[in-house]
Every structure is written in structure tokens, then in C-alpha cells.
C-alpha atoms as a PDB file:
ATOM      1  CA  UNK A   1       0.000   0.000   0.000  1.00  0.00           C
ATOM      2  CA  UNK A   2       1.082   3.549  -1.000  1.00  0.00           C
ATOM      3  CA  UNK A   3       2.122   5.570   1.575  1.00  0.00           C
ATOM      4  CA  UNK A   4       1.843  10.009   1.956  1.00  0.00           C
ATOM      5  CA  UNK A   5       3.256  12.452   4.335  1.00  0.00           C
ATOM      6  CA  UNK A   6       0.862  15.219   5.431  1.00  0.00           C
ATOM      7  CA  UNK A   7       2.403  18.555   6.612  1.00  0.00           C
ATOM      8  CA  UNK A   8       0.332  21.761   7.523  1.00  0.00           C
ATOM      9  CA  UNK A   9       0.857  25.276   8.754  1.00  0.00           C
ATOM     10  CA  UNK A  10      -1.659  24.180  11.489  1.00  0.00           C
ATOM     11  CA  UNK A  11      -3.372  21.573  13.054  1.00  0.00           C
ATOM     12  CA  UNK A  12      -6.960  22.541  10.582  1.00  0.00           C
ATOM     13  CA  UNK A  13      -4.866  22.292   7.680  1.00  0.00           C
ATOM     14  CA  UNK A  14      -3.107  18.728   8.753  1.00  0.00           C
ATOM     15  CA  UNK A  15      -6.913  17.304   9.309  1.00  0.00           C
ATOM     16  CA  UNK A  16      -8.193  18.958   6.550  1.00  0.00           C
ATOM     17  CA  UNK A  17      -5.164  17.108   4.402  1.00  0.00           C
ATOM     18  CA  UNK A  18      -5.863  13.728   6.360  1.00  0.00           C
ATOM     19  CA  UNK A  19      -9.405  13.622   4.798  1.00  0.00           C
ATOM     20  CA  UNK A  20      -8.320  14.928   1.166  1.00  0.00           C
ATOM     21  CA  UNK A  21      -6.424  11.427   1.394  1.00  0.00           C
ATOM     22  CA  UNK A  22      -9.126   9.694   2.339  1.00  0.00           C
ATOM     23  CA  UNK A  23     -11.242  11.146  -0.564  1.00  0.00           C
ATOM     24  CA  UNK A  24      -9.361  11.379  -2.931  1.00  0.00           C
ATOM     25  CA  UNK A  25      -6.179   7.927  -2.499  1.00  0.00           C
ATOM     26  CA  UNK A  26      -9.171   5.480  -0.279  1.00  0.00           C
ATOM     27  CA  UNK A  27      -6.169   2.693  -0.703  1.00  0.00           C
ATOM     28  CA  UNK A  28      -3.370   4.850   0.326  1.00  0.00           C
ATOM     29  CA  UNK A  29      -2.342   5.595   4.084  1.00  0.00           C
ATOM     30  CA  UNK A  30      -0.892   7.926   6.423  1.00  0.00           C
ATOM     31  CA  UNK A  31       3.080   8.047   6.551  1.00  0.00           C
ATOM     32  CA  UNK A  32       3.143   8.681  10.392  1.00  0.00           C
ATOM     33  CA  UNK A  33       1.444  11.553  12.221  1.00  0.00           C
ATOM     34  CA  UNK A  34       0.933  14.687  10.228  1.00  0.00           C
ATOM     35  CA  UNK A  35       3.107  17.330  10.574  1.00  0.00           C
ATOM     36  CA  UNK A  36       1.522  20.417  11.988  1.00  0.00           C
ATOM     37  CA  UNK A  37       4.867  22.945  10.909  1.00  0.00           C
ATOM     38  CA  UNK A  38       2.896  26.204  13.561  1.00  0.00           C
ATOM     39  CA  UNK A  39       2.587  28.659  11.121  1.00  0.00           C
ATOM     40  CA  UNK A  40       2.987  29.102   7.068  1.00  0.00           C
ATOM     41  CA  UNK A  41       6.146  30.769   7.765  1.00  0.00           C
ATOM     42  CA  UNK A  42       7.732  27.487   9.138  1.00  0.00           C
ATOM     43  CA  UNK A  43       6.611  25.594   6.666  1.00  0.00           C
ATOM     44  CA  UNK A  44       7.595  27.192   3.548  1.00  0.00           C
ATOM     45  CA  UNK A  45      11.226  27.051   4.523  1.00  0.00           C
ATOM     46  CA  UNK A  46      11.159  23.249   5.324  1.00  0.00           C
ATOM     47  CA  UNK A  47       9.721  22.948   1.618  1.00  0.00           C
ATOM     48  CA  UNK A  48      13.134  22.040   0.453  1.00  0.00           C
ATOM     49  CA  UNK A  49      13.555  18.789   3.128  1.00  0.00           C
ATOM     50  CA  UNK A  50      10.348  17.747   2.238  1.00  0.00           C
ATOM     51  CA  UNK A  51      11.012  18.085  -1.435  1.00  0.00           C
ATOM     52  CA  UNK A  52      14.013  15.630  -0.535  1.00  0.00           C
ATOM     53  CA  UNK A  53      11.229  13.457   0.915  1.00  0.00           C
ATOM     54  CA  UNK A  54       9.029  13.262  -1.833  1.00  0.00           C
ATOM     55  CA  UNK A  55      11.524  12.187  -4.033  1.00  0.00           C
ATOM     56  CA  UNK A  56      13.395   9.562  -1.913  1.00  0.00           C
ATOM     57  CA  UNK A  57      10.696   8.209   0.570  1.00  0.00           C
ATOM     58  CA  UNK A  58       6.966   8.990   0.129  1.00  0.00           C
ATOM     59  CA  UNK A  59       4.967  11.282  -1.745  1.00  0.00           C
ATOM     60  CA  UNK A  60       4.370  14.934   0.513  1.00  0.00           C
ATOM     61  CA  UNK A  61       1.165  16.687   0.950  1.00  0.00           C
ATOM     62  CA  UNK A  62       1.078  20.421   2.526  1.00  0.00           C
ATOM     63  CA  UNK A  63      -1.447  22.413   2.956  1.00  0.00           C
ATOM     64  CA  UNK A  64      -1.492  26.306   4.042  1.00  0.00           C
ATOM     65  CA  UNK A  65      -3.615  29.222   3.558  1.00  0.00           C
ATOM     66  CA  UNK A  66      -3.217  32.356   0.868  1.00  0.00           C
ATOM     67  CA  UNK A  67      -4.046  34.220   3.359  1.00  0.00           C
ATOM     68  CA  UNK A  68      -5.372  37.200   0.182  1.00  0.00           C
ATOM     69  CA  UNK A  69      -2.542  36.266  -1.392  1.00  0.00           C
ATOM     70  CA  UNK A  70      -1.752  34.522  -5.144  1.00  0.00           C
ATOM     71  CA  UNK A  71      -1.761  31.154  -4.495  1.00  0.00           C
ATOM     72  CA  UNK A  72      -0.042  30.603  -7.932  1.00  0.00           C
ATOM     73  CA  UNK A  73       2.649  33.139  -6.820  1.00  0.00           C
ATOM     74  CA  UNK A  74       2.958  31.447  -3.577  1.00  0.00           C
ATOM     75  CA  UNK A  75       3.576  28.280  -4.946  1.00  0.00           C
ATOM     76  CA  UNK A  76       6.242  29.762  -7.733  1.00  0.00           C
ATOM     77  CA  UNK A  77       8.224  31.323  -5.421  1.00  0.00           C
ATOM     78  CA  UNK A  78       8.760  29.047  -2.895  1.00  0.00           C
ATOM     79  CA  UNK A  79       8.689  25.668  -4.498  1.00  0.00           C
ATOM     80  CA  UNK A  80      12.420  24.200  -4.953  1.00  0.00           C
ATOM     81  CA  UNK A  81      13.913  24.106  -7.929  1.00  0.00           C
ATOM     82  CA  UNK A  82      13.030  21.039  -9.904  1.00  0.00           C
ATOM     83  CA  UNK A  83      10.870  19.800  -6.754  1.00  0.00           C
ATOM     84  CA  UNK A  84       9.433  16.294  -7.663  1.00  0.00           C
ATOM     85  CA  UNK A  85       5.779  15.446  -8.988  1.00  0.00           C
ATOM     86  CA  UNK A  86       5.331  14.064  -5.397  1.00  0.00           C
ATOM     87  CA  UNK A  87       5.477  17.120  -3.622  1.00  0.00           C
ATOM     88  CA  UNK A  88       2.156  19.007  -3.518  1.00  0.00           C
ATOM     89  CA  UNK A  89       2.079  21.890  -2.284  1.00  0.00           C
ATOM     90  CA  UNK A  90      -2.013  22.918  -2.064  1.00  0.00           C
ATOM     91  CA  UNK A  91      -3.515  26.489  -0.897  1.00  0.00           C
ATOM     92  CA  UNK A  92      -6.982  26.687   0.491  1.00  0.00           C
ATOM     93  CA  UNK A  93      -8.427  30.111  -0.911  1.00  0.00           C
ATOM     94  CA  UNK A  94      -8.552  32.333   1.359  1.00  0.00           C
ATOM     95  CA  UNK A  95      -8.268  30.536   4.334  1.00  0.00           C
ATOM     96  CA  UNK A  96      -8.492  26.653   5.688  1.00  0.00           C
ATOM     97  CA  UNK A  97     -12.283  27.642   7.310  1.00  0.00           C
ATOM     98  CA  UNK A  98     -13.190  28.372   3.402  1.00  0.00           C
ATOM     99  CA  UNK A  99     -12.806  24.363   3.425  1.00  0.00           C
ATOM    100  CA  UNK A 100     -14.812  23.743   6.449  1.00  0.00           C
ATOM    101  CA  UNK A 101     -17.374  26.130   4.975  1.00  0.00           C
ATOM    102  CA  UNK A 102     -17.726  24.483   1.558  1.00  0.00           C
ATOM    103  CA  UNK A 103     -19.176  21.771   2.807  1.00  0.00           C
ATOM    104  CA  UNK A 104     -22.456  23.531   3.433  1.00  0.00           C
ATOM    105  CA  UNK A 105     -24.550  20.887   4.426  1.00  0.00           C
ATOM    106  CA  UNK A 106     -22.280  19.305   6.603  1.00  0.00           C
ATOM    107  CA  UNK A 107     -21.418  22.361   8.374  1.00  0.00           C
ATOM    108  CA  UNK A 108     -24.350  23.367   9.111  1.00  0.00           C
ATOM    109  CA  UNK A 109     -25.435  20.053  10.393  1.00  0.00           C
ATOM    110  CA  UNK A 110     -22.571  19.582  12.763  1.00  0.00           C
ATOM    111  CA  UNK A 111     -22.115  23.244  13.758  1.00  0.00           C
ATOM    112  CA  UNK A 112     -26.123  23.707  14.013  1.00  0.00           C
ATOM    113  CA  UNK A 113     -26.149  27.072  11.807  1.00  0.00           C
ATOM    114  CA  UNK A 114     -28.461  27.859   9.038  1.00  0.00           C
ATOM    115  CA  UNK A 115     -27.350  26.381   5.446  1.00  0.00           C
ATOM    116  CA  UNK A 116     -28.593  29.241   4.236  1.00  0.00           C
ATOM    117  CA  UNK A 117     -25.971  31.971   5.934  1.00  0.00           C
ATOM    118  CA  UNK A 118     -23.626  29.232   4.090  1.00  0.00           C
ATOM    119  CA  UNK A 119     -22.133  31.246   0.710  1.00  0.00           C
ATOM    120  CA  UNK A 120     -22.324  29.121  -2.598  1.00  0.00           C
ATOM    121  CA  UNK A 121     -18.342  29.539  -3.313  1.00  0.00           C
ATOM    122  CA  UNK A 122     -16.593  29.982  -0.621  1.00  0.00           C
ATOM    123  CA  UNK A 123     -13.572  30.963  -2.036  1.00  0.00           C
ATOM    124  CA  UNK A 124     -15.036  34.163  -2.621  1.00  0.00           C
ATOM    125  CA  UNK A 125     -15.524  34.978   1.128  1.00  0.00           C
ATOM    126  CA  UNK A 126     -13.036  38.213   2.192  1.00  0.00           C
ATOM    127  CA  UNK A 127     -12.134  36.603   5.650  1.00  0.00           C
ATOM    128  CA  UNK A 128     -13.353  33.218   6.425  1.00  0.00           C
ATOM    129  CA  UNK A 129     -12.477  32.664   9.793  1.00  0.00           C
ATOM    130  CA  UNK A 130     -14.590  36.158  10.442  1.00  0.00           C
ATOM    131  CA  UNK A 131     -17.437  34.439   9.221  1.00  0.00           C
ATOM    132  CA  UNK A 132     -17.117  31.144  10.587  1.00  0.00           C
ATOM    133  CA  UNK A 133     -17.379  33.152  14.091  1.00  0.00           C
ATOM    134  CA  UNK A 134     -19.869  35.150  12.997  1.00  0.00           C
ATOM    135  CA  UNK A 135     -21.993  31.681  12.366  1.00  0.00           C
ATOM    136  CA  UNK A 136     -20.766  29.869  15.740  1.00  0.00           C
ATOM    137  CA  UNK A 137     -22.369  32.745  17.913  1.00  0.00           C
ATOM    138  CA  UNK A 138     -25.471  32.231  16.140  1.00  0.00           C
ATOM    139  CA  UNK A 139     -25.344  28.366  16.882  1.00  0.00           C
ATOM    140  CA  UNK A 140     -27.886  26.527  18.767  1.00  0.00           C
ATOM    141  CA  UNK A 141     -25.449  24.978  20.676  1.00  0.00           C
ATOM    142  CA  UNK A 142     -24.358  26.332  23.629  1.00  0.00           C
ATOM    143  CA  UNK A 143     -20.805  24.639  23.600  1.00  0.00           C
ATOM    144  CA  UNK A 144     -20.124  26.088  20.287  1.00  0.00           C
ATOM    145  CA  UNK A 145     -21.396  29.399  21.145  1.00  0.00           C
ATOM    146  CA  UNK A 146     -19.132  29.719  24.308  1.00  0.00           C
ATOM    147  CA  UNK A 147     -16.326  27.631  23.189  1.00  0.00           C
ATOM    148  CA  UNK A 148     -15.732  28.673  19.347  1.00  0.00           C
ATOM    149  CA  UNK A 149     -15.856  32.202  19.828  1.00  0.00           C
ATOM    150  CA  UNK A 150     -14.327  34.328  22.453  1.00  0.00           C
ATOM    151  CA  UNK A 151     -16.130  35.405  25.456  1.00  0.00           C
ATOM    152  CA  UNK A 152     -14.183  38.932  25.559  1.00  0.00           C
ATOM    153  CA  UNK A 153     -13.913  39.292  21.689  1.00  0.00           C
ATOM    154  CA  UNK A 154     -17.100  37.950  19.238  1.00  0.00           C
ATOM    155  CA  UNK A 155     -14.289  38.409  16.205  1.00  0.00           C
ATOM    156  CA  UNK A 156     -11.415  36.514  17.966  1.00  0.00           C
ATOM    157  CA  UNK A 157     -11.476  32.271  18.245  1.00  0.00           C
ATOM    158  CA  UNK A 158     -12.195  31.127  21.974  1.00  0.00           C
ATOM    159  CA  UNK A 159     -10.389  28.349  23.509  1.00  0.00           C
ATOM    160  CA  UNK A 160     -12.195  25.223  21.408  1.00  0.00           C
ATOM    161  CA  UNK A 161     -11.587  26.772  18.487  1.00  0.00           C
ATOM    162  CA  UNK A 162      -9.027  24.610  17.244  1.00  0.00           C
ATOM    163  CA  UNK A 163     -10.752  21.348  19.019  1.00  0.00           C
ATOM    164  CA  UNK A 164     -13.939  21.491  17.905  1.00  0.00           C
ATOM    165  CA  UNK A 165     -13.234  22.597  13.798  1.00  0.00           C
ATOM    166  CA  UNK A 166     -10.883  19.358  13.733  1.00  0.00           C
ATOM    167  CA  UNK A 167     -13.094  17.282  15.235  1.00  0.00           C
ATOM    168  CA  UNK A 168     -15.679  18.383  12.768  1.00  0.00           C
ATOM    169  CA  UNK A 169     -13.381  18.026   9.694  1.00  0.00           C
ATOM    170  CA  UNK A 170     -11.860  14.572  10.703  1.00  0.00           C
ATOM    171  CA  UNK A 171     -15.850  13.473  11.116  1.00  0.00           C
ATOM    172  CA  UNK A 172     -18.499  15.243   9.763  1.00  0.00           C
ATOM    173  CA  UNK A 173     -16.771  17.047   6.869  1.00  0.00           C
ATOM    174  CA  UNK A 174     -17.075  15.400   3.369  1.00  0.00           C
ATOM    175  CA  UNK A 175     -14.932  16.735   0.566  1.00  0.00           C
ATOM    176  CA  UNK A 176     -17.109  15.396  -2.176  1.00  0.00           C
ATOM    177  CA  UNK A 177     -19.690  17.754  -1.172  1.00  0.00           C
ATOM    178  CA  UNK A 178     -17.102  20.610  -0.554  1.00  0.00           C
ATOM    179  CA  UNK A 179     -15.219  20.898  -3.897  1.00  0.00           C
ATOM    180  CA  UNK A 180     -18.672  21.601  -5.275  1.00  0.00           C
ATOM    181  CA  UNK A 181     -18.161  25.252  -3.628  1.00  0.00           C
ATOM    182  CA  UNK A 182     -14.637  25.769  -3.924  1.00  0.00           C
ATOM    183  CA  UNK A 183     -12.339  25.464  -6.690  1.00  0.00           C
ATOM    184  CA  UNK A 184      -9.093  25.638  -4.637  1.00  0.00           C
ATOM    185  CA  UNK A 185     -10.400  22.549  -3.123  1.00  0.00           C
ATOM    186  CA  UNK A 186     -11.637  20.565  -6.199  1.00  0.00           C
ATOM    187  CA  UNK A 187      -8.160  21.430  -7.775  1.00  0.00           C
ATOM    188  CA  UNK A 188      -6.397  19.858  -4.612  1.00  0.00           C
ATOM    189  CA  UNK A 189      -8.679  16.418  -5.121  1.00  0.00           C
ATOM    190  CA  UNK A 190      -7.967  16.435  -8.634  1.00  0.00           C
ATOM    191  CA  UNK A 191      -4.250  16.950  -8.317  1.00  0.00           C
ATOM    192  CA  UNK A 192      -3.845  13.575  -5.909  1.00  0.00           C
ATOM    193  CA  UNK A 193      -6.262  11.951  -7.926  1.00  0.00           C
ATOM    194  CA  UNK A 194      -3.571  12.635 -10.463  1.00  0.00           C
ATOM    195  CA  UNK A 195      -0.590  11.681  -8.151  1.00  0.00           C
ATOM    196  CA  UNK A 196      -2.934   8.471  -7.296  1.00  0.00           C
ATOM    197  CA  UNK A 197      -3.140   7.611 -10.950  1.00  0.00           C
ATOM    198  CA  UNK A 198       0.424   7.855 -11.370  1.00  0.00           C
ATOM    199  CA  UNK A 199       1.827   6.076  -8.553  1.00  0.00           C
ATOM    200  CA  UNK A 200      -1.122   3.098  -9.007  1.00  0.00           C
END
């Protein structure tokens, strides 16, 4: 069985990359725990040991946010130089919660929002994590309400931020239904599909 690396710039993006395997390489598996590198700006200096990786050992997923910015650009300038097909290096558009928040249905299932605050492409959304918040107040469930968004600041995460949006992703969240709302996405499934189909 085919084996990948996941690294992230946090620990959303290493579950969000966890389930993209799942979806889209069912008979691959995890190399080891994924990698969660703290921050985008850790990661894109490692990009040159994992590139080593890729090519030697296993194929390398990691995924980070644009954060507004180009994520072709991003990926041009900090990719290594002749950096094997089995490196990916994937960008979720604007942010990782524009993931989370493509999956409308399941979102609003697990999170207990209205679908219909849900935007159709979420990749379009200014600031993601701003409205993820915005939709966790509003939730009928106390624990998300008091745990998801900060008690002294509505804009800020609170304390189960992190918890409870991995939870969601490595359980509820389905990426079939999310690449239907965000193209960054659907181009990250297609591009393992691709790796899959090569490697087979």
C-alpha cells in the first residue's frame, strides 16, 4: 500500500489534508502523524527537506492558507527548484475555514447554523475565519457558542476553536460535497487523484 506524508501550517490544515487522502487515495495511508509545521512561515522554509522526501521516501502533501494572497505566486516562489511530482504543495483560498465552509450541508449540520448563511463559493468569502465566528455565535449549541468564539472578543477564536473545527473536519466534513463550492479545493482532489493515478 502507498504511503503520503501530510504537513500543515496548522493543526486545521493537517486534518483537513488527512481527509483529502481519504477522498481522494481510499487505498493509500498515512506516513506517520501529520506534521503540523505552527505557522505558514515554518513551513515554507522546510519545503526544500520535504522536497528531498518526496523524491526519496513517500509522496508529501502540505497544505497552508493564501491568506489574500496569489496562491499561484505562492507556490512559484517558494517551491524548490526542480521539486518532484510528489510534492504538492495545495492552498486553500482564502483561508483553511473556506474548506470547512464548503461543505455547506455538513457544516451546518454539525455546527447547528443555518445552510442558508452558508455562501455558494466559498472561495469568494473576504475573511473566512470572520465568518465562521460570525456563524458559531449564532449556533444553537451552547458549547459552540461559548467555546468557538471568544467570550471577551465575538471576532477573535475562543479556547475550542481549534478542538472542535478538527473534530468536525476529521468526522463530519465530506470533501465530495465541498469541492462543489470551492475550486481551490476541487483542484487539490484532482491533483492527488492525479498523483494516485500515477503512482497506481
Amino acid at each position: 500500500m502507498r504511503r503520503i506524508l501530510v504537513v500543515g501550517e496548522d493543526a486545521l490544515c493537517c486534518a483537513l489534508g488527512e481527509r483529502l487522502i481519504a477522498a481522494a487515495l481510499p487505498n493509500w495511508q498515512l506516513a506517520g502523524p501529520s506534521i503540523d509545521t505552527g505557522g505558514i512561515t515554518r513551513l515554507l522554509p522546510s519545503l526544500d527537506r520535504y522536497a528531498e522526501q518526496a523524491k526519496y521516501v513517500q509522496p508529501v502533501l502540505c497544505v497552508a492558507d493564501t491568506d489574500g494572497r496569489c496562491a499561484v505566486e505562492l507556490a512559484t516562489s517558494n517551491l524548490p527548484h526542480r521539486a518532484p511530482e510528489t510534492l504538492l504543495l495545495r492552498f486553500a483560498v482564502t483561508e483553511a475555514e473556506s474548506w470547512l465552509l464548503a461543505d455547506r450541508q455538513g457544516f451546518a449540520a454539525a455546527l447547528q447554523v443555518p445552510a442558508n448563511r452558508l455562501p455558494h463559493w466559498t472561495d469568494d468569502i473576504d475573511d473566512p475565519k470572520r465568518l465562521l465566528l460570525q456563524l458559531a455565535a449564532r449556533s444553537r449549541k451552547r458549547l459552540f457558542r461559548e467555546e468557538l468564539v471568544s467570550p471577551r472578543d465575538p471576532g477573535r477564536p475562543g479556547t475550542g476553536y481549534n478542538v472542535h473545527l478538527t473534530a468536525f473536519v476529521r468526522s463530519h466534513w465530506n470533501a465530495g460535497r465541498a469541492r462543489q463550492t470551492s475550486p481551490s479545493l476541487d483542484r487539490a482532489l484532482d491533483r492527488l487523484r492525479e498523483l494516485g493515478g500515477r503512482n497506481a
